[in-house]
PDB file of N, CA and C in Angstrom:
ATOM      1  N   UNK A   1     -38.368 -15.150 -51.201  1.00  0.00           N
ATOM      2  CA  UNK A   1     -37.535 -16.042 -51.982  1.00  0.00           C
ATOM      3  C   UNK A   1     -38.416 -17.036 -52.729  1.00  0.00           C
ATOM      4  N   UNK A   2     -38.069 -17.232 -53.983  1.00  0.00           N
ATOM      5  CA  UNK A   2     -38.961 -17.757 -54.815  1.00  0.00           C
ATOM      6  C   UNK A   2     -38.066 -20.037 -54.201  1.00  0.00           C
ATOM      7  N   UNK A   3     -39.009 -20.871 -54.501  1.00  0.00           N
ATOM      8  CA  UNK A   3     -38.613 -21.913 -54.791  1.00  0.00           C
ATOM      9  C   UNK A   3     -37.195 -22.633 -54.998  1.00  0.00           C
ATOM     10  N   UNK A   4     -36.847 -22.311 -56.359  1.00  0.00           N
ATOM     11  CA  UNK A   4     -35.446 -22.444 -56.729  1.00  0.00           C
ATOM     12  C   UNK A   4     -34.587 -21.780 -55.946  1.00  0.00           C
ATOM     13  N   UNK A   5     -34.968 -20.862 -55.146  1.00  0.00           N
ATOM     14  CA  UNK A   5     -33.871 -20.156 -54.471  1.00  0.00           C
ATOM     15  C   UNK A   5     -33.679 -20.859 -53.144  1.00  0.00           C
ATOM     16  N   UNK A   6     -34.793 -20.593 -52.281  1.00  0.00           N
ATOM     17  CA  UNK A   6     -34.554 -21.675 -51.458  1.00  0.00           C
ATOM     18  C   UNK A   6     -34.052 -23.498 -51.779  1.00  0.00           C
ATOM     19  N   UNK A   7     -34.696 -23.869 -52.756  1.00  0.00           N
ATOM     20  CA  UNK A   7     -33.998 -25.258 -52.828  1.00  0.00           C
ATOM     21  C   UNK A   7     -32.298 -24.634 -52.968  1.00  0.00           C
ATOM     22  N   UNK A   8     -32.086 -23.919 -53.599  1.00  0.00           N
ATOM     23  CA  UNK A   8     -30.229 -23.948 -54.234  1.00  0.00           C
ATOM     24  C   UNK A   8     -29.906 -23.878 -52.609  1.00  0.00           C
ATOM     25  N   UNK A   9     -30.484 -23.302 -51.439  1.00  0.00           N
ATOM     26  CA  UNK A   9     -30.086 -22.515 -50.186  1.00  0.00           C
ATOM     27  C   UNK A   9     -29.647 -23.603 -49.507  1.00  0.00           C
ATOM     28  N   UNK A  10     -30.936 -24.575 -49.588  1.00  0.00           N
ATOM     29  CA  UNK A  10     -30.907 -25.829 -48.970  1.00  0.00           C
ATOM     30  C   UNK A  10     -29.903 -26.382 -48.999  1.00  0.00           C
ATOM     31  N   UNK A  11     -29.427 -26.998 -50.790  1.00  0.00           N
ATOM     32  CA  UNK A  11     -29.044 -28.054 -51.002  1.00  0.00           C
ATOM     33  C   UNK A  11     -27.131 -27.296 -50.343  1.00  0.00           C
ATOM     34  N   UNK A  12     -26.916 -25.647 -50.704  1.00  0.00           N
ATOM     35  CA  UNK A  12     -25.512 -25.338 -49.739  1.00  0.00           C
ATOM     36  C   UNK A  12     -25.514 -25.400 -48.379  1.00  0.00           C
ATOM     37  N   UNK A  13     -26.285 -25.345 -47.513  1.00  0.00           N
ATOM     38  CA  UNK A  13     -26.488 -25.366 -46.418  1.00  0.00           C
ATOM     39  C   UNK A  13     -25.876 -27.196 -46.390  1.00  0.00           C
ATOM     40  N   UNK A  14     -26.866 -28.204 -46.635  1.00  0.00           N
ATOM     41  CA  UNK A  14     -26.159 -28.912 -46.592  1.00  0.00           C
ATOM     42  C   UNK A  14     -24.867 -29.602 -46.671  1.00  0.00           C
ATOM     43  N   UNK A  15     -24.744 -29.138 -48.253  1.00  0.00           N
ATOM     44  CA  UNK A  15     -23.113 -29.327 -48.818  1.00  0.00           C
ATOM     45  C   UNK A  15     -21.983 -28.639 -47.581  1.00  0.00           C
ATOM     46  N   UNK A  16     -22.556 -27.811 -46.789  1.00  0.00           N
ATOM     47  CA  UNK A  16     -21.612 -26.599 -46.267  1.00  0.00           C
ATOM     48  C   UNK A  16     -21.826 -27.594 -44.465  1.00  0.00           C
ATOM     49  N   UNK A  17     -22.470 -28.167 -44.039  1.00  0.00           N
ATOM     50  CA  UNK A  17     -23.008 -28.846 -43.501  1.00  0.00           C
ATOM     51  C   UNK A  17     -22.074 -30.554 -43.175  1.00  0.00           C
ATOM     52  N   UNK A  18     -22.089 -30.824 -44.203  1.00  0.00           N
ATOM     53  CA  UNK A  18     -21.363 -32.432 -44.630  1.00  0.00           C
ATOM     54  C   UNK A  18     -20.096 -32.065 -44.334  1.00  0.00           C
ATOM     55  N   UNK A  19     -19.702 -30.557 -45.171  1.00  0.00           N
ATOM     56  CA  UNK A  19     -17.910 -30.440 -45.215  1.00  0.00           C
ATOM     57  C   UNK A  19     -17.333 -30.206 -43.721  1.00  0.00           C
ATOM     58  N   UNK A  20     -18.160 -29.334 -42.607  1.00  0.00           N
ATOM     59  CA  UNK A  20     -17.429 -29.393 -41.553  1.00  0.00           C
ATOM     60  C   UNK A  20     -17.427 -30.728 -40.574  1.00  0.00           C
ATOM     61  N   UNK A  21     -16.531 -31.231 -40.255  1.00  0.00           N
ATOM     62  CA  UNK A  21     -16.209 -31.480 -39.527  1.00  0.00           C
ATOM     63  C   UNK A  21     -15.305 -31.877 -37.517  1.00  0.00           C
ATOM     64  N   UNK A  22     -15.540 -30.366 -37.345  1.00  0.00           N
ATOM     65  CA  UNK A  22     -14.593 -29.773 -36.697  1.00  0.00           C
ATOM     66  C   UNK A  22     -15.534 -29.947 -35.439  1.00  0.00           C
ATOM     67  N   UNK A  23     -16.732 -29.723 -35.750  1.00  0.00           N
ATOM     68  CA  UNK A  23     -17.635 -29.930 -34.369  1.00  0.00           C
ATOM     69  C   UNK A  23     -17.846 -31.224 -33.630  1.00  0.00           C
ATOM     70  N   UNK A  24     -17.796 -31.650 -32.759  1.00  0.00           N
ATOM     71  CA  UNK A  24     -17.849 -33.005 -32.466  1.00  0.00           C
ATOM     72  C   UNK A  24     -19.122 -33.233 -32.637  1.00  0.00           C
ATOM     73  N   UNK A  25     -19.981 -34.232 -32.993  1.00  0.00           N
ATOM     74  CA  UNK A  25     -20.966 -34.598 -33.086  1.00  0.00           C
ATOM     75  C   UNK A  25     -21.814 -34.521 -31.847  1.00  0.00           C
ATOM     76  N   UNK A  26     -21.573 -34.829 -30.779  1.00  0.00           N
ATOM     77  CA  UNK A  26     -21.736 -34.696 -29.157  1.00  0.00           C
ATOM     78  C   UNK A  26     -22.436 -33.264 -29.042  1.00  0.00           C
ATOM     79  N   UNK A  27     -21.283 -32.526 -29.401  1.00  0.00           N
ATOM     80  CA  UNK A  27     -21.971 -30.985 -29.072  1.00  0.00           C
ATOM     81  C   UNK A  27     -22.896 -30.388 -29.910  1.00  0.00           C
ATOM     82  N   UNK A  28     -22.846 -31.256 -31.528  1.00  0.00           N
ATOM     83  CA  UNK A  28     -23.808 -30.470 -32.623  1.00  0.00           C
ATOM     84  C   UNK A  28     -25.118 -30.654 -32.136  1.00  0.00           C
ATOM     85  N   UNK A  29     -24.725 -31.943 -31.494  1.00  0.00           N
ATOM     86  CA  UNK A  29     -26.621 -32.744 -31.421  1.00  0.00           C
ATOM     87  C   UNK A  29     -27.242 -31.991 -30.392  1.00  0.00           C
ATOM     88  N   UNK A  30     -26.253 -31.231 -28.974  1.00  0.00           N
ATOM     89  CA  UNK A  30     -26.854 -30.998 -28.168  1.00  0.00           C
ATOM     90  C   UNK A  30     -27.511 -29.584 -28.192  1.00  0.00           C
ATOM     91  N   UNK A  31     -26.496 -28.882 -29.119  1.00  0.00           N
ATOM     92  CA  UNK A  31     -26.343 -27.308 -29.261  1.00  0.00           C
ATOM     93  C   UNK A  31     -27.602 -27.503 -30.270  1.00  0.00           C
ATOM     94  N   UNK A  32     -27.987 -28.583 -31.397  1.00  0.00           N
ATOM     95  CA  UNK A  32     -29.446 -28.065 -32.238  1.00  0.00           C
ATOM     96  C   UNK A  32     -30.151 -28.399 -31.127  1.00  0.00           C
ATOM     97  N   UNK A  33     -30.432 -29.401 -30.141  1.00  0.00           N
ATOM     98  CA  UNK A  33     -31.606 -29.387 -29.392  1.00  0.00           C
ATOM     99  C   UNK A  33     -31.783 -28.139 -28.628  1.00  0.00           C
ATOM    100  N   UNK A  34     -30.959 -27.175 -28.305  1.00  0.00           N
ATOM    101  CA  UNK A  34     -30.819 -26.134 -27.802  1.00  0.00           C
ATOM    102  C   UNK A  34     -31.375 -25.124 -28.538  1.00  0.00           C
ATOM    103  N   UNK A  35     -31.064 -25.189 -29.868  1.00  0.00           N
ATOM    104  CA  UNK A  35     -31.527 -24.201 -31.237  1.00  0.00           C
ATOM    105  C   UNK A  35     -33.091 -24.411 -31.558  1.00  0.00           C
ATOM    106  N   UNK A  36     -33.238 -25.286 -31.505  1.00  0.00           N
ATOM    107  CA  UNK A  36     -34.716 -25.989 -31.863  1.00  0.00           C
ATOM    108  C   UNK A  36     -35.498 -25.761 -30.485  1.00  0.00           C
ATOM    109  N   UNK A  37     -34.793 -25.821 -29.459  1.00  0.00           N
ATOM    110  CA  UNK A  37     -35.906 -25.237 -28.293  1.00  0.00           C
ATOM    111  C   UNK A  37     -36.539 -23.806 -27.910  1.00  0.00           C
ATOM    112  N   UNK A  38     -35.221 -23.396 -28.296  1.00  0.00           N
ATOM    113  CA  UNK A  38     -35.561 -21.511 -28.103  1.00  0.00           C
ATOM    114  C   UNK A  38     -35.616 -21.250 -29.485  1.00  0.00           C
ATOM    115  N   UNK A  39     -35.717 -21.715 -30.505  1.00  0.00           N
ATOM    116  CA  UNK A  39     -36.107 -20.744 -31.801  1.00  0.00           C
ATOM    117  C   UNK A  39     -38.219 -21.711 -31.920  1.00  0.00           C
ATOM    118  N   UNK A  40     -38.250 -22.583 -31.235  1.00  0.00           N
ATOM    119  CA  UNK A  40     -39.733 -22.995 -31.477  1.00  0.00           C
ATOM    120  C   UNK A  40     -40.612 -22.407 -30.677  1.00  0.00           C
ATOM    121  N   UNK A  41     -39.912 -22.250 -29.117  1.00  0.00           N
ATOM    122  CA  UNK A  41     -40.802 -21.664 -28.625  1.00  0.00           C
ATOM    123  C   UNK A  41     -40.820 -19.802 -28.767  1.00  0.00           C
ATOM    124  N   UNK A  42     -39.599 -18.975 -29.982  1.00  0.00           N
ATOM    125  CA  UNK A  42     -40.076 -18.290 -30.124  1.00  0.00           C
ATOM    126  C   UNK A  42     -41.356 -18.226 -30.824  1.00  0.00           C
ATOM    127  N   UNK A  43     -41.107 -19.266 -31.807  1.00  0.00           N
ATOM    128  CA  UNK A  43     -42.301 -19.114 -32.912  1.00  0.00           C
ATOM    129  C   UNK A  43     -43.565 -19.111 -32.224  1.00  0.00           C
ATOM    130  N   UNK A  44     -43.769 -20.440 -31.359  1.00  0.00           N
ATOM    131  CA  UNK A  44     -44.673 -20.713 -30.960  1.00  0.00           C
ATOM    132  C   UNK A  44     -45.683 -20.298 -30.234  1.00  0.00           C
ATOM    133  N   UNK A  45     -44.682 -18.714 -29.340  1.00  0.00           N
ATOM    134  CA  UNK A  45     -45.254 -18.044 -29.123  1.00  0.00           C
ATOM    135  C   UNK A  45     -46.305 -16.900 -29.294  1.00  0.00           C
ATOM    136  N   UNK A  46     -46.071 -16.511 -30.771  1.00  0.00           N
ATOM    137  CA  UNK A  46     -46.352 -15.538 -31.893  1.00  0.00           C
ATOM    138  C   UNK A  46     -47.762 -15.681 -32.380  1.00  0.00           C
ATOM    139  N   UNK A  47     -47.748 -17.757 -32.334  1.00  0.00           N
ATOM    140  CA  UNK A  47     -49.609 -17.588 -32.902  1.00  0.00           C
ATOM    141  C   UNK A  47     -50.732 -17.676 -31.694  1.00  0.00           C
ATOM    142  N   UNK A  48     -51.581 -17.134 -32.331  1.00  0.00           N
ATOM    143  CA  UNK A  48     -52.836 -16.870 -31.809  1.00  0.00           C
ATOM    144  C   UNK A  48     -53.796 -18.100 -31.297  1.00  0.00           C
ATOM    145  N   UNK A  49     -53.236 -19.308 -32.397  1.00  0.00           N
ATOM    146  CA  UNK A  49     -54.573 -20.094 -31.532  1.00  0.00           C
ATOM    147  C   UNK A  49     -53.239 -21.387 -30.557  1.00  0.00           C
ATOM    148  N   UNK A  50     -54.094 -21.433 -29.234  1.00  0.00           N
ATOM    149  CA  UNK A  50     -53.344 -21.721 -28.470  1.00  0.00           C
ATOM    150  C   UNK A  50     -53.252 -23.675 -28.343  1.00  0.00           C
ATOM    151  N   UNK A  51     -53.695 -24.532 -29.483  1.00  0.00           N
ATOM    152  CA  UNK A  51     -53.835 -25.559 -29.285  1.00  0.00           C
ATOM    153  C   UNK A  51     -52.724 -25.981 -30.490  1.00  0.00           C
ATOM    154  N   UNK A  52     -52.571 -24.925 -31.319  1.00  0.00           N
ATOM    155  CA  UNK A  52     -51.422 -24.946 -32.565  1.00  0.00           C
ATOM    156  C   UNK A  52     -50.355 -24.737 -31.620  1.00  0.00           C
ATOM    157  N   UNK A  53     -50.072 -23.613 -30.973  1.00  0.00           N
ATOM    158  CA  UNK A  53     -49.220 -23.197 -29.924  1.00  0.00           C
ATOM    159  C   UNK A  53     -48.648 -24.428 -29.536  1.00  0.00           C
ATOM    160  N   UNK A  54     -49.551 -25.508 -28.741  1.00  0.00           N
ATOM    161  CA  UNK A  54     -49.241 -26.430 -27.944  1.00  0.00           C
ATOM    162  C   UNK A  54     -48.564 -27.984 -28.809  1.00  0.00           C
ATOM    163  N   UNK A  55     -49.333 -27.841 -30.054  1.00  0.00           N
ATOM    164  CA  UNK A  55     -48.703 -29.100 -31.094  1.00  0.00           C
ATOM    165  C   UNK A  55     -47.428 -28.764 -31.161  1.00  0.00           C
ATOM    166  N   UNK A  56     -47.481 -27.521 -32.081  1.00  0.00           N
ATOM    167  CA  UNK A  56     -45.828 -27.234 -32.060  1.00  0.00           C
ATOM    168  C   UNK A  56     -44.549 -27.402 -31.203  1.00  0.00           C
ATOM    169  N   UNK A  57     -45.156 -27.305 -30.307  1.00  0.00           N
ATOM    170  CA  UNK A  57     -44.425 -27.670 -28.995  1.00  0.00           C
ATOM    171  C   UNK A  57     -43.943 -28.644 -28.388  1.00  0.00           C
ATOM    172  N   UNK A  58     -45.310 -29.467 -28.529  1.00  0.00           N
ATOM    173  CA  UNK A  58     -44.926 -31.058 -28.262  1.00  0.00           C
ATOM    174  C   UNK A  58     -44.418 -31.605 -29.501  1.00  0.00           C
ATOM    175  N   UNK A  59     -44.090 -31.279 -30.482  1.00  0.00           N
ATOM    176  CA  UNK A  59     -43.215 -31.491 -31.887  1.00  0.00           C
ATOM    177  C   UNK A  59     -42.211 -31.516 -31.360  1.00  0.00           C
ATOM    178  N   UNK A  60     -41.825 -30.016 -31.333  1.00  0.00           N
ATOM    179  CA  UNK A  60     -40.555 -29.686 -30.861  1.00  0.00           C
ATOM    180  C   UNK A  60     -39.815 -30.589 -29.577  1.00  0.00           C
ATOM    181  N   UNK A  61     -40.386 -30.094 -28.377  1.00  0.00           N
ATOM    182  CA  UNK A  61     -39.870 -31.376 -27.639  1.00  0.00           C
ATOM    183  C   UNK A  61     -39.530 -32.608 -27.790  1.00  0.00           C
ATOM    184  N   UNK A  62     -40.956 -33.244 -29.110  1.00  0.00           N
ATOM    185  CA  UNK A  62     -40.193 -34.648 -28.888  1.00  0.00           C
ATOM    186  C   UNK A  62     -38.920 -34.699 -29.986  1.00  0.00           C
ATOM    187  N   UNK A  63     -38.490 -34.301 -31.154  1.00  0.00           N
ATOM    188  CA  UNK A  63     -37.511 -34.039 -31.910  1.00  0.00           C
ATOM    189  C   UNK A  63     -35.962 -33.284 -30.886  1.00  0.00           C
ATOM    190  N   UNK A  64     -36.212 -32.517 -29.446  1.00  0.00           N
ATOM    191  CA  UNK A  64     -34.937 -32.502 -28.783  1.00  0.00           C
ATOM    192  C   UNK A  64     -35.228 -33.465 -27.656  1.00  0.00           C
ATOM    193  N   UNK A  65     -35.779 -33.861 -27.600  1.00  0.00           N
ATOM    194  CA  UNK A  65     -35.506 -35.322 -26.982  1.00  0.00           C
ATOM    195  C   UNK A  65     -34.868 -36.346 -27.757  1.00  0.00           C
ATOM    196  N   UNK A  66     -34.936 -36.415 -28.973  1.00  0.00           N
ATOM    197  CA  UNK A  66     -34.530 -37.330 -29.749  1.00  0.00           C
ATOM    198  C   UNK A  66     -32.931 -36.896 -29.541  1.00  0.00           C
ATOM    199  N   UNK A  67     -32.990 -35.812 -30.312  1.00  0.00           N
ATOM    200  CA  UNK A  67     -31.352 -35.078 -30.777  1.00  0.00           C
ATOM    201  C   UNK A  67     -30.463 -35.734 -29.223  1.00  0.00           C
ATOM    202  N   UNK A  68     -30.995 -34.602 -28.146  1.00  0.00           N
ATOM    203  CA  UNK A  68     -30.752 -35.346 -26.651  1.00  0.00           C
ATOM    204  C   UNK A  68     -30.087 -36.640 -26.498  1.00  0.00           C
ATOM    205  N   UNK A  69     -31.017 -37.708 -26.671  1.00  0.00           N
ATOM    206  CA  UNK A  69     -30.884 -39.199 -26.196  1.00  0.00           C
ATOM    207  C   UNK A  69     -29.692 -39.072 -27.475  1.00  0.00           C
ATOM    208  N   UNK A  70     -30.192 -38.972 -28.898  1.00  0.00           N
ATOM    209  CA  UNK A  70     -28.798 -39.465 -29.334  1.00  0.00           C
ATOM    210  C   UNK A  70     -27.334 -39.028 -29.173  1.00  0.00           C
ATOM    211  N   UNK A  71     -27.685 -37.882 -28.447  1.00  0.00           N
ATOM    212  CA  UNK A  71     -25.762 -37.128 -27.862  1.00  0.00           C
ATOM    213  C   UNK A  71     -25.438 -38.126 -26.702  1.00  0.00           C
ATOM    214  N   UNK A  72     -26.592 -38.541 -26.050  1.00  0.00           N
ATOM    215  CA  UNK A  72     -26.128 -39.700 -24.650  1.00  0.00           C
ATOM    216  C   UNK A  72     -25.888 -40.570 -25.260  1.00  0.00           C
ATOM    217  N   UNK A  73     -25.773 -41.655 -26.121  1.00  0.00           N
ATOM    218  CA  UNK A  73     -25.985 -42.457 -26.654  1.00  0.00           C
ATOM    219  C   UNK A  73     -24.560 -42.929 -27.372  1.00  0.00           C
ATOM    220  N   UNK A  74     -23.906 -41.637 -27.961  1.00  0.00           N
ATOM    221  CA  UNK A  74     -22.345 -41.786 -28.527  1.00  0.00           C
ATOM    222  C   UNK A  74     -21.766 -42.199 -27.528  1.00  0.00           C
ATOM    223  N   UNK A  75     -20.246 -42.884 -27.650  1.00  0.00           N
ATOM    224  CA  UNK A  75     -19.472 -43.150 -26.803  1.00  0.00           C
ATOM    225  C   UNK A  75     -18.504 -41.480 -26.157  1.00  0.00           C
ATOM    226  N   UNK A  76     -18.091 -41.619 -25.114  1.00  0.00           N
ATOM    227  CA  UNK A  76     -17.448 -40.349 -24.694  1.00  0.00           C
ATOM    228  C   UNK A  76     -16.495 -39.839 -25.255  1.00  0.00           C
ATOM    229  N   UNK A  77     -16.519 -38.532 -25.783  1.00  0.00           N
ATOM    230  CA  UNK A  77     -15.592 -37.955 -26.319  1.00  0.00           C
ATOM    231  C   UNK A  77     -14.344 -37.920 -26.509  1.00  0.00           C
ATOM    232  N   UNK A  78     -13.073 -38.294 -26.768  1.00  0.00           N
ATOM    233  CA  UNK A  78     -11.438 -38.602 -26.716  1.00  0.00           C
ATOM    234  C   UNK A  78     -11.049 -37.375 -26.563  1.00  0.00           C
ATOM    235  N   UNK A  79     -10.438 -36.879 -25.389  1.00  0.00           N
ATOM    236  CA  UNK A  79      -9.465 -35.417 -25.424  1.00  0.00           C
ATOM    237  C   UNK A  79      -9.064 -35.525 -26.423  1.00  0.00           C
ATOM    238  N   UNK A  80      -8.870 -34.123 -26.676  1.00  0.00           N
ATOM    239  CA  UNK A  80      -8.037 -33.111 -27.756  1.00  0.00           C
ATOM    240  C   UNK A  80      -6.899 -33.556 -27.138  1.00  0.00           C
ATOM    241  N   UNK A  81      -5.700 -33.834 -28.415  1.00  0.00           N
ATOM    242  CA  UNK A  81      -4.319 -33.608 -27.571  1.00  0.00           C
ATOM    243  C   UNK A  81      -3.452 -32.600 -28.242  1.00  0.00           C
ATOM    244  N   UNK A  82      -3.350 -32.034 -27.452  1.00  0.00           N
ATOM    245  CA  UNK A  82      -2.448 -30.537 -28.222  1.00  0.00           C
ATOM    246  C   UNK A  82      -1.321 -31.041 -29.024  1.00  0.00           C
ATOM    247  N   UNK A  83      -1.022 -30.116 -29.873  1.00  0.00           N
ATOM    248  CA  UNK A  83       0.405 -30.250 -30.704  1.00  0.00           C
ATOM    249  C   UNK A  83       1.511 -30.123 -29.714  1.00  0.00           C
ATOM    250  N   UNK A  84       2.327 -30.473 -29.917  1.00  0.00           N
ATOM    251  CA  UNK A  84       3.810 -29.677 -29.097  1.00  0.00           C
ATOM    252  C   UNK A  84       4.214 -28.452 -29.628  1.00  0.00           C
ATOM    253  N   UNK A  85       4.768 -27.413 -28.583  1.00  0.00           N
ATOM    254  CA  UNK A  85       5.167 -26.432 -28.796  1.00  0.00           C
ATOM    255  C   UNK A  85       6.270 -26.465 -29.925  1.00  0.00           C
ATOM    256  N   UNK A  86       5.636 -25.265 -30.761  1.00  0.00           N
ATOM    257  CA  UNK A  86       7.469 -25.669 -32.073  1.00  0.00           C
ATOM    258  C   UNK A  86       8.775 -24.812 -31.722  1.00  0.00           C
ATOM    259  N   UNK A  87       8.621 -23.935 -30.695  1.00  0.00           N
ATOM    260  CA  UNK A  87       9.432 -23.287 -30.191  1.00  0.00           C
ATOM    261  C   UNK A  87       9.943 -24.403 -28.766  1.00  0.00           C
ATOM    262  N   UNK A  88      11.418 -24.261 -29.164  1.00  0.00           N
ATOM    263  CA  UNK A  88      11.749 -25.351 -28.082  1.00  0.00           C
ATOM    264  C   UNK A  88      12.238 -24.469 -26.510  1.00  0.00           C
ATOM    265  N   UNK A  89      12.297 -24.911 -25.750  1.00  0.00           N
ATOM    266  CA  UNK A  89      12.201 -24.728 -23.777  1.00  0.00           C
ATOM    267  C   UNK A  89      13.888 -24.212 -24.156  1.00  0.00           C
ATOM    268  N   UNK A  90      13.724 -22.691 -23.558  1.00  0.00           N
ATOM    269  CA  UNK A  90      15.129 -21.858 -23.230  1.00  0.00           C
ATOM    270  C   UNK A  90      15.862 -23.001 -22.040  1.00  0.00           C
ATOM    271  N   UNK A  91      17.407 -22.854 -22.235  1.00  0.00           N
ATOM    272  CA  UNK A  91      17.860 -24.098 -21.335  1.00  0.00           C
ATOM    273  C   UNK A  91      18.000 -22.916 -19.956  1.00  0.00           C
ATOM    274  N   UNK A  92      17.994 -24.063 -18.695  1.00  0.00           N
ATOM    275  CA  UNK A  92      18.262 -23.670 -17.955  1.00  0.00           C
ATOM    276  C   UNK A  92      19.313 -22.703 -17.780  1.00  0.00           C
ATOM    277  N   UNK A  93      19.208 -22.059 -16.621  1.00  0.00           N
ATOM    278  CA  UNK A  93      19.903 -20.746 -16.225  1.00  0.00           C
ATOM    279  C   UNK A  93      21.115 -20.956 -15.141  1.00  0.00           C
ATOM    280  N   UNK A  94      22.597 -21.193 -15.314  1.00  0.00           N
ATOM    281  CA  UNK A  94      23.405 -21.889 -14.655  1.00  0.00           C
ATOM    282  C   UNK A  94      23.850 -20.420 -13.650  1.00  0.00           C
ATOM    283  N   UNK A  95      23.772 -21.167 -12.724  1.00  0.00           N
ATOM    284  CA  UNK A  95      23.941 -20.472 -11.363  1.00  0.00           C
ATOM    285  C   UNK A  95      25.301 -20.108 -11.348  1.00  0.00           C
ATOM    286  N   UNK A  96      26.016 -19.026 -10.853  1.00  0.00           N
ATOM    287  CA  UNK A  96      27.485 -18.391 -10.882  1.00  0.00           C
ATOM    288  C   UNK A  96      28.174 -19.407  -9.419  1.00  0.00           C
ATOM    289  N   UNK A  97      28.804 -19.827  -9.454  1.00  0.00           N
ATOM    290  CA  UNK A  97      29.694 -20.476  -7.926  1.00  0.00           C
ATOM    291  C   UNK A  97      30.830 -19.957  -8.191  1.00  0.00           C
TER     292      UNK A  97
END
């Protein structure tokens, strides 16, 4: 991918990025420190010299430590509260006497 292509990639990723909202912030922060741990130490694994290996690493860590502390850091999440059913409750079933 040439330049311009990646920048246009970027700048939707973002735009596409800003528009959801649906994720709680809580879980985005925790789920990239999660993403950023196992996609670095795939990388990290791959090169050859083992002191690059180890920067990368301690990069990585300290950036999900960050992400981390800031998911502890929000106040606790507010339950979901369900809609009400739009189908309304069959009435009771009157007993024969």
């Amino acid at each position: 991918m040439s330049a311009p292509e990646l920048d246009h990639l970027a700048d939707s990723i973002t735009a596409l990025a800003g528009a959801r909202n649906r994720i709680p912030l809580h879980t985005l922060l925790r789920e990239t420190a999660l993403n950023v741990l196992i996609l670095s130490r795939i990388a990290s694994n791959r090169l050859p010299d083992k002191l690059r290996k180890e920067d990368i690493e301690t990069a990585a860590d300290n950036l999900i430590t960050q992400l981390r502390h800031a998911a502890w850091e929000l106040p606790p999440p507010t339950p979901e509260i369900s809609p009400p059913d739009p189908a309304p409750a069959p009435p009771p079933e009157s007993s024969p006497t």
